[in-house]
Protein backbone atom coordinates (compact mmCIF):
# COMPACT_ATOMS: atom_id res chain seq x y z
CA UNK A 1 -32.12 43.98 -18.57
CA UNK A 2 -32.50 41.28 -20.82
CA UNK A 3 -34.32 41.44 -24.85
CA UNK A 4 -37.14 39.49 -25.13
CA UNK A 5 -37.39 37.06 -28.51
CA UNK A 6 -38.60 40.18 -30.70
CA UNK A 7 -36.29 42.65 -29.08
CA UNK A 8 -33.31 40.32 -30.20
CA UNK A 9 -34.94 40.05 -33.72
CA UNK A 10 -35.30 43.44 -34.37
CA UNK A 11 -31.30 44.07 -33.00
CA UNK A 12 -29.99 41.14 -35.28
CA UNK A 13 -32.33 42.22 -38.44
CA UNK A 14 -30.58 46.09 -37.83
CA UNK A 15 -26.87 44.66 -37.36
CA UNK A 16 -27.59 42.57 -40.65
CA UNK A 17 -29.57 45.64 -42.78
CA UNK A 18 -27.37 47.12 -45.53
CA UNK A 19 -28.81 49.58 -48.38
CA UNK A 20 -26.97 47.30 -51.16
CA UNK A 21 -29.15 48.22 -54.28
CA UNK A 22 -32.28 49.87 -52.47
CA UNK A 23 -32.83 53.13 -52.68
CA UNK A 24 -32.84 55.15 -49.83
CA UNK A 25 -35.95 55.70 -49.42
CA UNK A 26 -36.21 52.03 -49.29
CA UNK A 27 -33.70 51.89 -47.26
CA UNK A 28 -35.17 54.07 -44.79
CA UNK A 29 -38.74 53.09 -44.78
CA UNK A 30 -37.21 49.58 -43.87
CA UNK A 31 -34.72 50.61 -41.27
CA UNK A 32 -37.80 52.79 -39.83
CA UNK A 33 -39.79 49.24 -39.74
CA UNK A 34 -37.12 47.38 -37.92
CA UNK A 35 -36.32 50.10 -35.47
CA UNK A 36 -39.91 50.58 -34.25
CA UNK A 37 -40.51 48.68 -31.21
CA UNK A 38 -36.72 48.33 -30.91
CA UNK A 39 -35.11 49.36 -27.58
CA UNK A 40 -32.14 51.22 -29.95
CA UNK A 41 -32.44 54.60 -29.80
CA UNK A 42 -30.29 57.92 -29.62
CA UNK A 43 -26.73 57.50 -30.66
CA UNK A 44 -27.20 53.60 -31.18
CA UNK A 45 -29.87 53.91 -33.85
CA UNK A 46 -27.84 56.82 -35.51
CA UNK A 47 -24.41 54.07 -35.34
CA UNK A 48 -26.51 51.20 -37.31
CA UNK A 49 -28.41 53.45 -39.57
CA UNK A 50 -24.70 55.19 -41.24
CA UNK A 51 -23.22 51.90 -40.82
CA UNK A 52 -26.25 49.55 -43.25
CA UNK A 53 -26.24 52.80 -46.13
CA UNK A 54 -24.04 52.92 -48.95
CA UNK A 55 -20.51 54.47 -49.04
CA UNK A 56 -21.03 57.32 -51.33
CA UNK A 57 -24.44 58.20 -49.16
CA UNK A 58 -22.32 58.06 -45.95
CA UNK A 59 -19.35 59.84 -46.92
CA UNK A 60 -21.68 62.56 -48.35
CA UNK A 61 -23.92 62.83 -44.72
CA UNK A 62 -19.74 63.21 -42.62
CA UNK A 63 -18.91 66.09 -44.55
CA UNK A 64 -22.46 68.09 -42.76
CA UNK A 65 -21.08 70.06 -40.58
CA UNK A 66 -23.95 69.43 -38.27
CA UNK A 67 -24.20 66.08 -36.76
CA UNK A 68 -27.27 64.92 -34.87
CA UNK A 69 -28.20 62.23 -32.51
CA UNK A 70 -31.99 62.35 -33.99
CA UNK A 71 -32.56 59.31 -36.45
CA UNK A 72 -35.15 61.38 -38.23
CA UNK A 73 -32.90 63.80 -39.08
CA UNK A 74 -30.22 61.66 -40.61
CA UNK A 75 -33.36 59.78 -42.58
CA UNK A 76 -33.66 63.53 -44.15
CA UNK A 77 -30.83 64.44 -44.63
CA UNK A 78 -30.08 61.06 -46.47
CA UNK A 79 -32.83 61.54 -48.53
CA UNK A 80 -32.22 64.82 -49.09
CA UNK A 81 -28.69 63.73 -50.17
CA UNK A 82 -29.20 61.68 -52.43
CA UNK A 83 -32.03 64.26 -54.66
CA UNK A 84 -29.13 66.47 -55.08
């Protein structure tokens, strides 16, 4: 099954998105804008969204003791996070 021209994009734009100075709500609202229409989902989405945010926000969202495979759930709980 091969990606069409968007589809590849959209997988190279979420390989290359990182947090860096953004906020996380930035962060997510673009991830959120990249992802939609992407065929990432699951498990895969989950992978690239820990791996583009910041250290301190990832080791922070490992310590949960509940882990999810729902990307809205990790936005949350990100956001959530990072109030605290």
């Amino acid at each position: 099954m091969s990606l069409t021209l968007t589809e590849a994009v959209k997988v190279a734009e979420l390989k290359w998105l990182e947090q860096g100075r953004k906020t996380i709500e930035e962060f997510v609202q673009e991830f959120r804008r990249i992802a939609k229409g992407n065929r990432y989902e699951g498990q895969h989405l989950v992978e690239e969204f820990k791996r583009g945010i910041n250290r301190t926000i990832w080791q922070r969202l490992m310590k949960l003791e509940c882990q999810s495979s729902f990307i809205e759930q990790w936005y949350e709980r990100a956001i959530n996070l990072n109030k605290n």
